[in-house]
C-alpha atoms as a PDB file:
ATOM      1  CA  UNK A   1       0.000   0.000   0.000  1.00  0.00           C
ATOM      2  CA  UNK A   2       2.809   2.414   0.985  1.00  0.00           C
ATOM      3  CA  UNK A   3       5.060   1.655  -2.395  1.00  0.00           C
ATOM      4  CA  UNK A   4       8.595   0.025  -1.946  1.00  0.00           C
ATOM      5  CA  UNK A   5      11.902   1.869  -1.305  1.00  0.00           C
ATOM      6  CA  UNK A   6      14.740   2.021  -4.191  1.00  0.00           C
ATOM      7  CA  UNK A   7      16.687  -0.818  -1.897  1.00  0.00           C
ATOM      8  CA  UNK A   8      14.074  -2.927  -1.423  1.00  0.00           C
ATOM      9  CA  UNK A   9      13.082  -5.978  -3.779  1.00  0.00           C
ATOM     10  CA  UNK A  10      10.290  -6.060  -5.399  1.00  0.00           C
ATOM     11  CA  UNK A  11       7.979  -8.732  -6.271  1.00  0.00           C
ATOM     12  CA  UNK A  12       7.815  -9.921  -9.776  1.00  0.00           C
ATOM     13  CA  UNK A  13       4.474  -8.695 -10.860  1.00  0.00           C
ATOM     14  CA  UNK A  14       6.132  -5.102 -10.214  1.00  0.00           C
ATOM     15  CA  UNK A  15       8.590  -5.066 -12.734  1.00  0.00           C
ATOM     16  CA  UNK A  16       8.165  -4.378 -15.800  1.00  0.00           C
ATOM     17  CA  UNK A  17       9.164  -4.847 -19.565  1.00  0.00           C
ATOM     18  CA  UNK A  18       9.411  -1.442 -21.331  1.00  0.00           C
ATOM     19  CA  UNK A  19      10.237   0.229 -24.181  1.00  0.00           C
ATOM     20  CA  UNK A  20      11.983   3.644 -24.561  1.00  0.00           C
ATOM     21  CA  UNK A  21      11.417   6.080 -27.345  1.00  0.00           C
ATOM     22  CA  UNK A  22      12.989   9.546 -28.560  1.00  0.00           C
ATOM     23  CA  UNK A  23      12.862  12.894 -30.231  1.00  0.00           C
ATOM     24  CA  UNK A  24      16.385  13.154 -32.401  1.00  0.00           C
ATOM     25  CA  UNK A  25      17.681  16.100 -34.389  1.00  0.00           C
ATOM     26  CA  UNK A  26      19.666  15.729 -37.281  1.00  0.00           C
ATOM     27  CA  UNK A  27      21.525  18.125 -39.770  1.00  0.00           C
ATOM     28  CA  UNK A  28      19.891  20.014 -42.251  1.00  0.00           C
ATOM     29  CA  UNK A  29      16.462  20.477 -40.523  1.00  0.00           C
ATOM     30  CA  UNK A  30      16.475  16.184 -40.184  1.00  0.00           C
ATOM     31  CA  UNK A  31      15.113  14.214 -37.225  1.00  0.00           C
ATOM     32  CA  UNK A  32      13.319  11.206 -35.805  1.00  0.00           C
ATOM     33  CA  UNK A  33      10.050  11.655 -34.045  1.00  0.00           C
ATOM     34  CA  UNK A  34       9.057   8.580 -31.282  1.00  0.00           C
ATOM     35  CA  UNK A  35      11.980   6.861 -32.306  1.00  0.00           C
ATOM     36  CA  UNK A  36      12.937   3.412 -30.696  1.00  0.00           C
ATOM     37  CA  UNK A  37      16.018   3.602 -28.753  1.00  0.00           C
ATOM     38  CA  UNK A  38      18.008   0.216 -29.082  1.00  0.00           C
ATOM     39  CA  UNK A  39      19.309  -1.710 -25.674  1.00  0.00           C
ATOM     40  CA  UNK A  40      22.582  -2.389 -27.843  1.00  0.00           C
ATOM     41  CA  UNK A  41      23.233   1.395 -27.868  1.00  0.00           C
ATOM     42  CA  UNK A  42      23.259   2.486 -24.422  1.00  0.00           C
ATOM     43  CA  UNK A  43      26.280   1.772 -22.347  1.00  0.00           C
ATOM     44  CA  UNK A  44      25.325  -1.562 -19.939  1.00  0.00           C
ATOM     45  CA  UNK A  45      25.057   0.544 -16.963  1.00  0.00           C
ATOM     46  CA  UNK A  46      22.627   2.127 -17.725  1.00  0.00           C
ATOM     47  CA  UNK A  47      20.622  -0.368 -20.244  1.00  0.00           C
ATOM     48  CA  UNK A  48      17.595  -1.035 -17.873  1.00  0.00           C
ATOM     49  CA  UNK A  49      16.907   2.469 -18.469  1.00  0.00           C
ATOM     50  CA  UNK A  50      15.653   1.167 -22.229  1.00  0.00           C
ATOM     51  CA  UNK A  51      13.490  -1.866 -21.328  1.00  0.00           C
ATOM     52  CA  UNK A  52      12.849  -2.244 -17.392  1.00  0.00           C
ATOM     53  CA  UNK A  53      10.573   0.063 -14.999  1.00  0.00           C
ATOM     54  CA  UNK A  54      10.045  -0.831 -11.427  1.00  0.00           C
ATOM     55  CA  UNK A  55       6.619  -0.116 -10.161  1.00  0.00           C
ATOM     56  CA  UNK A  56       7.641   1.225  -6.704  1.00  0.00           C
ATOM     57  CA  UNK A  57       5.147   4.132  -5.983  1.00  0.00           C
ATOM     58  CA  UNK A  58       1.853   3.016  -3.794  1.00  0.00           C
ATOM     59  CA  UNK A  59      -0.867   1.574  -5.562  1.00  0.00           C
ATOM     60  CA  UNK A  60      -3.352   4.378  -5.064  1.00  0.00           C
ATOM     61  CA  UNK A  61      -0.818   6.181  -7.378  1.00  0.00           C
ATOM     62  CA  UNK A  62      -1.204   4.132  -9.906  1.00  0.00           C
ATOM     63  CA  UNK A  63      -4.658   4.046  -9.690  1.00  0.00           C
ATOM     64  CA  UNK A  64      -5.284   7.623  -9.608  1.00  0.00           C
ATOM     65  CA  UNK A  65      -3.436   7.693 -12.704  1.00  0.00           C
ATOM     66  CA  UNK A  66      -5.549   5.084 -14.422  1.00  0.00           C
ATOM     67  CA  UNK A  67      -8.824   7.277 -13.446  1.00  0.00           C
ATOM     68  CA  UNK A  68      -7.324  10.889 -14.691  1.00  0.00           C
ATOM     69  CA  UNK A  69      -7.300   9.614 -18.719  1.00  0.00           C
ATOM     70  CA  UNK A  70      -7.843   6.969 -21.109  1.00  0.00           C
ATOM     71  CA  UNK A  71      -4.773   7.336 -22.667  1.00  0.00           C
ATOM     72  CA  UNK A  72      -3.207   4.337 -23.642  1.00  0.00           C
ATOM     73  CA  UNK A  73      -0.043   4.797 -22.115  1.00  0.00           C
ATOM     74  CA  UNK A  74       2.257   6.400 -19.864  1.00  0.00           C
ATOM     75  CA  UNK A  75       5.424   8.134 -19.825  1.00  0.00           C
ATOM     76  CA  UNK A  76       8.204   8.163 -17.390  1.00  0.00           C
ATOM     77  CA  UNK A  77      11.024  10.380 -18.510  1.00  0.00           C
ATOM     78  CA  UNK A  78      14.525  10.002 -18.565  1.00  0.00           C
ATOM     79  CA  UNK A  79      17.177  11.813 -16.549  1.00  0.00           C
ATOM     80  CA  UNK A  80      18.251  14.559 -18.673  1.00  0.00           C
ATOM     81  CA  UNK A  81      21.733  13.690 -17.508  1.00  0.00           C
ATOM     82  CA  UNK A  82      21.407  10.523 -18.874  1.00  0.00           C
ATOM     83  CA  UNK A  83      20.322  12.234 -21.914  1.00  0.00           C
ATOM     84  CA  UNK A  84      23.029  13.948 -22.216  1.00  0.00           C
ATOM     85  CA  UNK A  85      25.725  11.468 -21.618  1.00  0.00           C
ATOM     86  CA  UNK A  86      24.261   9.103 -24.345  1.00  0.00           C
ATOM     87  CA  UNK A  87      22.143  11.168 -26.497  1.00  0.00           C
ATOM     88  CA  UNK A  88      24.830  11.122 -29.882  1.00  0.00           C
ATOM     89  CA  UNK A  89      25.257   7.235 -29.694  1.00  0.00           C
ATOM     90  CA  UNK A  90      21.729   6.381 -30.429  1.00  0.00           C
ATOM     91  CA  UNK A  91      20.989   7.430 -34.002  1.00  0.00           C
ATOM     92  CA  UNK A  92      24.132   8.082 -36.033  1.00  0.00           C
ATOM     93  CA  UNK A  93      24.692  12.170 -37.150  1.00  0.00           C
ATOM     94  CA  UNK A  94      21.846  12.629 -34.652  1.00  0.00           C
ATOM     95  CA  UNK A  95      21.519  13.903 -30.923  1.00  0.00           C
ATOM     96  CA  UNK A  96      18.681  13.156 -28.682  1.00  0.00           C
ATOM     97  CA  UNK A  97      16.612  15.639 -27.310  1.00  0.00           C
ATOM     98  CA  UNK A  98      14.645  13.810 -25.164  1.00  0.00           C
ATOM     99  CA  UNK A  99      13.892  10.137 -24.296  1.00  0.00           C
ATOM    100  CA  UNK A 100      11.305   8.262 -22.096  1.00  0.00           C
ATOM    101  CA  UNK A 101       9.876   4.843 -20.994  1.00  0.00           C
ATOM    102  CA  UNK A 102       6.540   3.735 -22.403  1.00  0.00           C
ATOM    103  CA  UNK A 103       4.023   2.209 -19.778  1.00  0.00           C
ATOM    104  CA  UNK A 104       1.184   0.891 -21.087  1.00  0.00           C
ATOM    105  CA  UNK A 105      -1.664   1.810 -19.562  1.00  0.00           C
ATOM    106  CA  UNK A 106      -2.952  -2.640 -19.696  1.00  0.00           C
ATOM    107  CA  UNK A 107       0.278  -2.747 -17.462  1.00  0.00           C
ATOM    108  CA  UNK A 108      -0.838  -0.875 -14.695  1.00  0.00           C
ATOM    109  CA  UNK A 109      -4.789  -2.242 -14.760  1.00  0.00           C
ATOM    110  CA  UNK A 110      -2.805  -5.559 -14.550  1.00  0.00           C
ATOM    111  CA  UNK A 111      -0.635  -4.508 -11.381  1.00  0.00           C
ATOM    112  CA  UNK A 112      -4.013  -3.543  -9.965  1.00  0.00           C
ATOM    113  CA  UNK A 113      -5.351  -6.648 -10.620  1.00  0.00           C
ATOM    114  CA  UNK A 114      -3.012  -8.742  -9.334  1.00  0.00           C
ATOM    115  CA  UNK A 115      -2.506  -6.700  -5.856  1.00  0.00           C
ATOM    116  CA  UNK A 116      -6.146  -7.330  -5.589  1.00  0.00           C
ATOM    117  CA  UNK A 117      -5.960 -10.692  -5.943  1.00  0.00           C
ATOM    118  CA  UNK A 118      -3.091 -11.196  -3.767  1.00  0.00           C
ATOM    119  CA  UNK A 119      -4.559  -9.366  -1.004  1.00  0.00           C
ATOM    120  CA  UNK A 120      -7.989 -11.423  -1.352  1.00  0.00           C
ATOM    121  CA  UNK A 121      -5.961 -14.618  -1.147  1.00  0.00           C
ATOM    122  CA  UNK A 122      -3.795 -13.458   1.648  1.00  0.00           C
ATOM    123  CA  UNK A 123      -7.377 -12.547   3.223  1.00  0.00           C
ATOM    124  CA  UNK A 124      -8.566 -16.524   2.180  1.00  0.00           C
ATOM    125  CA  UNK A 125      -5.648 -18.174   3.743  1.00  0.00           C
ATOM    126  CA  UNK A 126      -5.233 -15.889   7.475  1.00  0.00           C
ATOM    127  CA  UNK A 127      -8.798 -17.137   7.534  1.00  0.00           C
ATOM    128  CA  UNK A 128      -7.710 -20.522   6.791  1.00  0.00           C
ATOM    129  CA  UNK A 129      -5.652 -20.224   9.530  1.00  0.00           C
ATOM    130  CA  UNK A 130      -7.732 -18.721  12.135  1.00  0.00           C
ATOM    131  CA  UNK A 131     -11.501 -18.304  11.275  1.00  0.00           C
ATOM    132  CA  UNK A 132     -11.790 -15.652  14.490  1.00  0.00           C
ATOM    133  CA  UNK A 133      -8.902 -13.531  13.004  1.00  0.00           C
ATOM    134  CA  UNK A 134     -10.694 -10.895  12.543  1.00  0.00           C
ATOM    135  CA  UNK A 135     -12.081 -10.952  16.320  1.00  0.00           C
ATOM    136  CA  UNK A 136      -8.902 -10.763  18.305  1.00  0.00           C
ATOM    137  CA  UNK A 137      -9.053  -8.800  21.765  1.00  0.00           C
ATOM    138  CA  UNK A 138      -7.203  -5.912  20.921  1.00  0.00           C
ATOM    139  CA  UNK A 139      -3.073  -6.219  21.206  1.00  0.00           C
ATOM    140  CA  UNK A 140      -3.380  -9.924  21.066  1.00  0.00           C
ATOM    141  CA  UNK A 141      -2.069 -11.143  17.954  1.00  0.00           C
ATOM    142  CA  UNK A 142      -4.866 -13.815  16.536  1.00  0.00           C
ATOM    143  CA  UNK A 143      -1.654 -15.436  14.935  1.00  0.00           C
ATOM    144  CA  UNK A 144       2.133 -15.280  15.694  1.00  0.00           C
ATOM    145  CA  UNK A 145       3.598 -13.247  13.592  1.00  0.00           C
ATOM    146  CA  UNK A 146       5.958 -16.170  12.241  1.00  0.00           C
ATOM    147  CA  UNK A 147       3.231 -17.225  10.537  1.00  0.00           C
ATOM    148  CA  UNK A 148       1.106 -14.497   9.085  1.00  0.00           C
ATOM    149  CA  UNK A 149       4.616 -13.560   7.851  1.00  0.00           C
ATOM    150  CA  UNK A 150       5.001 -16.972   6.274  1.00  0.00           C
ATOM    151  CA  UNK A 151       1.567 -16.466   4.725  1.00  0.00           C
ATOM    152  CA  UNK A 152       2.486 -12.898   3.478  1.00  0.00           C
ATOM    153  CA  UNK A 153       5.664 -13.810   1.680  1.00  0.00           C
ATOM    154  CA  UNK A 154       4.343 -16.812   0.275  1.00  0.00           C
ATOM    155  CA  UNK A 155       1.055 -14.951  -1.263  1.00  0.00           C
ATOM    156  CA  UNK A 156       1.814 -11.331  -1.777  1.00  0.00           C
ATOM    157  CA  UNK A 157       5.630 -12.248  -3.168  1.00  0.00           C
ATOM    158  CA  UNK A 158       4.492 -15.626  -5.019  1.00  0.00           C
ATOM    159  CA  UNK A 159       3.844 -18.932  -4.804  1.00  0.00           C
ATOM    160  CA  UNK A 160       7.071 -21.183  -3.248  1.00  0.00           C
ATOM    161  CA  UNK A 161       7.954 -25.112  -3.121  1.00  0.00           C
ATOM    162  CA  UNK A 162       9.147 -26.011  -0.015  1.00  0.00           C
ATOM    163  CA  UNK A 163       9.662 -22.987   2.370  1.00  0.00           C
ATOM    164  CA  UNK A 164      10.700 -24.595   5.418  1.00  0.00           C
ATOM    165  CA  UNK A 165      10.386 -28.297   5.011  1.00  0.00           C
ATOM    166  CA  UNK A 166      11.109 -30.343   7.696  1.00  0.00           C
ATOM    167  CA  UNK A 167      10.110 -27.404  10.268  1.00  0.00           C
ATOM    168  CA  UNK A 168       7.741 -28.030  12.895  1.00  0.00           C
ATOM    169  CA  UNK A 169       7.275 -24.509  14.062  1.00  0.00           C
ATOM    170  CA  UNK A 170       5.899 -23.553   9.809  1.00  0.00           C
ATOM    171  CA  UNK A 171       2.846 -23.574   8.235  1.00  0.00           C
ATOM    172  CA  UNK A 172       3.467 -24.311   4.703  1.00  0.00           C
ATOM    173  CA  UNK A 173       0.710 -22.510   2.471  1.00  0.00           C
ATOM    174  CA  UNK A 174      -0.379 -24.623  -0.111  1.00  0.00           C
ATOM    175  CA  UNK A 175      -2.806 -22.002  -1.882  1.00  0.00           C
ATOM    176  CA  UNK A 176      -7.036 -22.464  -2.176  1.00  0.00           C
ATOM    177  CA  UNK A 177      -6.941 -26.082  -2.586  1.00  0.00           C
ATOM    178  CA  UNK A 178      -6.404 -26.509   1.075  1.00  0.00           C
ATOM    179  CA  UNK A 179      -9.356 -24.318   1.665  1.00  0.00           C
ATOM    180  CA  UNK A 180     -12.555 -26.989   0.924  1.00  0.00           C
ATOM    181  CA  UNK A 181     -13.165 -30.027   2.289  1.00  0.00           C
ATOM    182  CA  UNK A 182     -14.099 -33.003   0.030  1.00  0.00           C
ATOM    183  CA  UNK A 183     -17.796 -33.290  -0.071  1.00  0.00           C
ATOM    184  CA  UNK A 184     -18.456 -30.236   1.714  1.00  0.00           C
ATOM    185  CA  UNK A 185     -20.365 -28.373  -0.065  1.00  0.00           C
ATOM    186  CA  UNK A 186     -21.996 -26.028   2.064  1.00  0.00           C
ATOM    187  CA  UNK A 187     -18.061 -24.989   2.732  1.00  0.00           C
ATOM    188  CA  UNK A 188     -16.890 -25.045  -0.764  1.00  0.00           C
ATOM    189  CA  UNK A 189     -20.255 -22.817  -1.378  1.00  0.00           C
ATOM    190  CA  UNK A 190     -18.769 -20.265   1.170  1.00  0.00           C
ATOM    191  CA  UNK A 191     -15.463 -20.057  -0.577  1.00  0.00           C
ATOM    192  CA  UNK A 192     -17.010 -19.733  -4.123  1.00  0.00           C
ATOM    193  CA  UNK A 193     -19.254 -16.736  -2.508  1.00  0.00           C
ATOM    194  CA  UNK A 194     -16.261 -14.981  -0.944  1.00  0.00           C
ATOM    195  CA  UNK A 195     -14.827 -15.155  -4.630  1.00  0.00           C
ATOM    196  CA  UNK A 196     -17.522 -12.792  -5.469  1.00  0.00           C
ATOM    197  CA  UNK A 197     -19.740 -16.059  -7.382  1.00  0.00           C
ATOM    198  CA  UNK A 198     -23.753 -15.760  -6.498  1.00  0.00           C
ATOM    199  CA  UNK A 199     -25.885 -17.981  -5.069  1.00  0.00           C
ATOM    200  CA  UNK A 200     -27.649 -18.428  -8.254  1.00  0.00           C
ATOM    201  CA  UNK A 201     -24.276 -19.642  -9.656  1.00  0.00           C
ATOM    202  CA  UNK A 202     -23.613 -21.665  -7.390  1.00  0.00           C
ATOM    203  CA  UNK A 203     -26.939 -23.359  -7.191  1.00  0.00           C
ATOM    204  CA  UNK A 204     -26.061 -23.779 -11.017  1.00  0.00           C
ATOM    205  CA  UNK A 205     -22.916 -25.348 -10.312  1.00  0.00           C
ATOM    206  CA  UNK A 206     -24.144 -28.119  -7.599  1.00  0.00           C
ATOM    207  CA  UNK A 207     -26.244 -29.410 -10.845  1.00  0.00           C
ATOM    208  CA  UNK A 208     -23.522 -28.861 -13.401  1.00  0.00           C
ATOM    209  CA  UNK A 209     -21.711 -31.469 -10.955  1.00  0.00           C
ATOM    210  CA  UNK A 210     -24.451 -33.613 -10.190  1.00  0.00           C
ATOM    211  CA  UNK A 211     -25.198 -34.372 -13.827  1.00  0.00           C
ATOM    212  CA  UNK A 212     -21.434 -34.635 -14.922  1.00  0.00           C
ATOM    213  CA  UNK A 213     -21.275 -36.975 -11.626  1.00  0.00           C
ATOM    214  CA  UNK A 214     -24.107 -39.293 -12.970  1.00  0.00           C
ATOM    215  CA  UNK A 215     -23.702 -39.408 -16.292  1.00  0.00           C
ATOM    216  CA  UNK A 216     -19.931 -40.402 -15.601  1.00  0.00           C
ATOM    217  CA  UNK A 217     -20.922 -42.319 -12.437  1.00  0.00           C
ATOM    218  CA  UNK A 218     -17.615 -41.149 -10.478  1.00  0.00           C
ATOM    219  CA  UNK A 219     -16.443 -37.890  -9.953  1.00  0.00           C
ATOM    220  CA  UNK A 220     -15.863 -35.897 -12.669  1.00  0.00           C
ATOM    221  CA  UNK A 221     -14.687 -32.051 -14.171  1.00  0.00           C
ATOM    222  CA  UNK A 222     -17.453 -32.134 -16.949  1.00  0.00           C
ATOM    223  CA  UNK A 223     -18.789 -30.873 -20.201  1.00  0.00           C
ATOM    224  CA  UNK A 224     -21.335 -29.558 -17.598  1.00  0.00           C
ATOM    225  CA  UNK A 225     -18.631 -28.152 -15.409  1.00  0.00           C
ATOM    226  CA  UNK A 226     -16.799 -26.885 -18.027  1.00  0.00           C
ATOM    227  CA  UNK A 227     -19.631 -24.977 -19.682  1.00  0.00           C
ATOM    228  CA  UNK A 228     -20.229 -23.283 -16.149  1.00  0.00           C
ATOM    229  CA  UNK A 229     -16.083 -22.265 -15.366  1.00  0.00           C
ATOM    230  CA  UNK A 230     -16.509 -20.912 -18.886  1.00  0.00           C
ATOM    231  CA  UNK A 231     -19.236 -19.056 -18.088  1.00  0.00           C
ATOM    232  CA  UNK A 232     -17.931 -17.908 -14.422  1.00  0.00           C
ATOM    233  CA  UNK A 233     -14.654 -16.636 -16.441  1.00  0.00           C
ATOM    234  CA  UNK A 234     -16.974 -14.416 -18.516  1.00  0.00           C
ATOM    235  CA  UNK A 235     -18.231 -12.583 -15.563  1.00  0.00           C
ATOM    236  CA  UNK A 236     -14.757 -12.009 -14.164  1.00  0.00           C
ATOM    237  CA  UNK A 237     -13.970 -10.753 -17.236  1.00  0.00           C
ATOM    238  CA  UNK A 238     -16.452  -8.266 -16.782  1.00  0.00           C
ATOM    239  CA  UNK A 239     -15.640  -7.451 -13.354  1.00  0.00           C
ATOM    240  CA  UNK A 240     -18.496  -9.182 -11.526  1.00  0.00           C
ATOM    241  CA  UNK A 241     -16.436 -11.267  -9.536  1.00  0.00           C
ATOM    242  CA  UNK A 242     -13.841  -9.715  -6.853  1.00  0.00           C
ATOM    243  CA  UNK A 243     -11.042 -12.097  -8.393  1.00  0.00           C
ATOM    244  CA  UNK A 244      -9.915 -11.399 -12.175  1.00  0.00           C
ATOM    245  CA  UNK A 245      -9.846 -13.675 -14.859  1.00  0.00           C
ATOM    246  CA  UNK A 246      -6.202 -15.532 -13.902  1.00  0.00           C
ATOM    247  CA  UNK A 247      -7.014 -16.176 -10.591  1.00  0.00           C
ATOM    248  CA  UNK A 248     -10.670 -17.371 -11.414  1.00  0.00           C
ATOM    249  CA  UNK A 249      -9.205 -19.458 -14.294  1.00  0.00           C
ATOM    250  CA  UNK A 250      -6.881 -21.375 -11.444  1.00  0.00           C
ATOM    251  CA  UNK A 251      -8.374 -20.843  -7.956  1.00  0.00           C
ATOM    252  CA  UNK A 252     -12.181 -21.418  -8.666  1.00  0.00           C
ATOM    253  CA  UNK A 253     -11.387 -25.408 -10.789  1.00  0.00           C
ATOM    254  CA  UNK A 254      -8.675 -26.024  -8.064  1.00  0.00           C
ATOM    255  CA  UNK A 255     -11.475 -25.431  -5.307  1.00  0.00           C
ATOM    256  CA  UNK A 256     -13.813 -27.787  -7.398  1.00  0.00           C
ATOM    257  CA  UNK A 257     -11.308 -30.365  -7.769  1.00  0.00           C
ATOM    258  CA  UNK A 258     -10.575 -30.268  -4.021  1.00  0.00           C
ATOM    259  CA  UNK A 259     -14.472 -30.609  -3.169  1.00  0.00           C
ATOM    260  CA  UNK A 260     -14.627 -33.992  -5.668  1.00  0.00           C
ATOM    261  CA  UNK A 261     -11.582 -35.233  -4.289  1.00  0.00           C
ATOM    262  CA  UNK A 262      -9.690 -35.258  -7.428  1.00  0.00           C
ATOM    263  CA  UNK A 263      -5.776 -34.643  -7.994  1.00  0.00           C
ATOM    264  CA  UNK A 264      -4.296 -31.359  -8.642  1.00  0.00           C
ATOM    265  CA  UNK A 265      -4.092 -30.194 -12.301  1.00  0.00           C
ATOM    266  CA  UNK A 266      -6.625 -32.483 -13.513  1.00  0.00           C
ATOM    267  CA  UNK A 267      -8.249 -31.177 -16.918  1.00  0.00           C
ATOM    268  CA  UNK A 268     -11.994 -31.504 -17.940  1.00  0.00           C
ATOM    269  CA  UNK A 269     -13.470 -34.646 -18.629  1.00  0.00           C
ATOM    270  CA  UNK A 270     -15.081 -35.634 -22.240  1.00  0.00           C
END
């Protein structure tokens, strides 16, 4: 929420792939307008100037820049001593008069998307943890820290193997599919509502399984089951749903899977 400092690492989702362009000046009146400023021509120092930005300002800046336009990107100009210092190596006969990073504007909806996300499942697993979280007496911690620190690193930062294996004093997080009990459905239904997913849809989903179920006579992902994640995707799309379209694409058939009791990563059923 507060941004990151220049020292400290940032998460993956963060950084991003750029692209830097230029106005050059030539002789005899010449010059380049929005030119593209090759990596390969910029001294390696200073070459992540030309294709890397790191998002470190808070998200509500980003944000507030997303709801003052609808252009369809952003630029974030460079030093003018950097300018300077490299400005006649770029275009041959030419000098740079100015240079900047292009953001597009899809980069930063998707930064907001995937802090949101994060957050939610960082929500989903502290409840895991502790269903009275949110009740603590006040100055008692409803978890040690150890672990909602665990849980934060793990969620916020991205998904690890094996953070402590073989410790008896960690709680591995293992993601949504630990969330649901098989055959539970009144607590897989609570999971698929927190996700933003209405009862109608969910009513719609207990017979998408049902019939998949019978017709197969063990359970199944299904045709039926299929036709309703596709469906369910279409609304995140939209923004119905309080997840976006990755996560719904991998948390919601993870959570069904874990409610039939079926392996991780197994695909839809003919």
């Amino acid at each position: 929420m507060n941004g990151y400092p220049d020292t400290a690492e940032l998460p993956k989702y963060r950084v991003l792939r750029v692209r830097s362009l230029g106005h050059f000046a030539g002789p005899a009146g010449s010059g380049i307008r929005n030119g593209p400023i090759p990596r390969a021509t910029i001294p390696e120092q200073f070459r992540d100037w030309v294709d890397a930005h790191d998002l470190r300002q808070p998200i509500g800046t980003y944000e507030d820049l997303l709801r003052a336009g609808e252009s369809d990107s952003f630029q974030v100009p460079w030093p003018a001593d950097l300018v300077a210092l490299v400005g006649q190596r770029i275009y041959q006969h030419m000098n740079c008069l100015g240079a900047w990073q292009e953001i597009p504007r899809g980069a930063l909806v998707a930064l907001l998307d995937t802090v949101r996300n994060r957050v939610l499942s960082f929500a989903l697993d502290i409840e895991r943890l502790s269903p009275e979280a949110g009740e603590a007496v006040p100055g008692a911690p409803a978890l040690p820290r150890e672990r909602v620190e665990q849980v934060f690193h793990t969620t916020i930062y991205g998904n690890v193997g094996n953070v402590a294996t073989g410790s008896p004093c960690t709680q591995q997080t293992i993601g949504a599919m630990a969330m649901v009990t098989q055959g539970d459905f009144a607590s897989f239904a609570e999971h698929l509502r927190k996700l933003g997913i209405a009862d109608p849809d969910i009513d719609e989903l207990k017979a998408a399984l049902d019939g998949d179920n019978k017709k197969a006579g063990k359970p199944v992902l299904g045709q039926r089951v299929g036709a309703w994640c596709g469906k369910i995707l279409g609304k995140a799309g939209e923004g119905a749903l309080k997840v976006g379209v990755d996560v719904a694409a991998t948390v919601v058939p993870k959570l069904i899977a874990r409610y039939l009791g079926l392996p991780p990563g197994v695909g839809l059923s003919d």
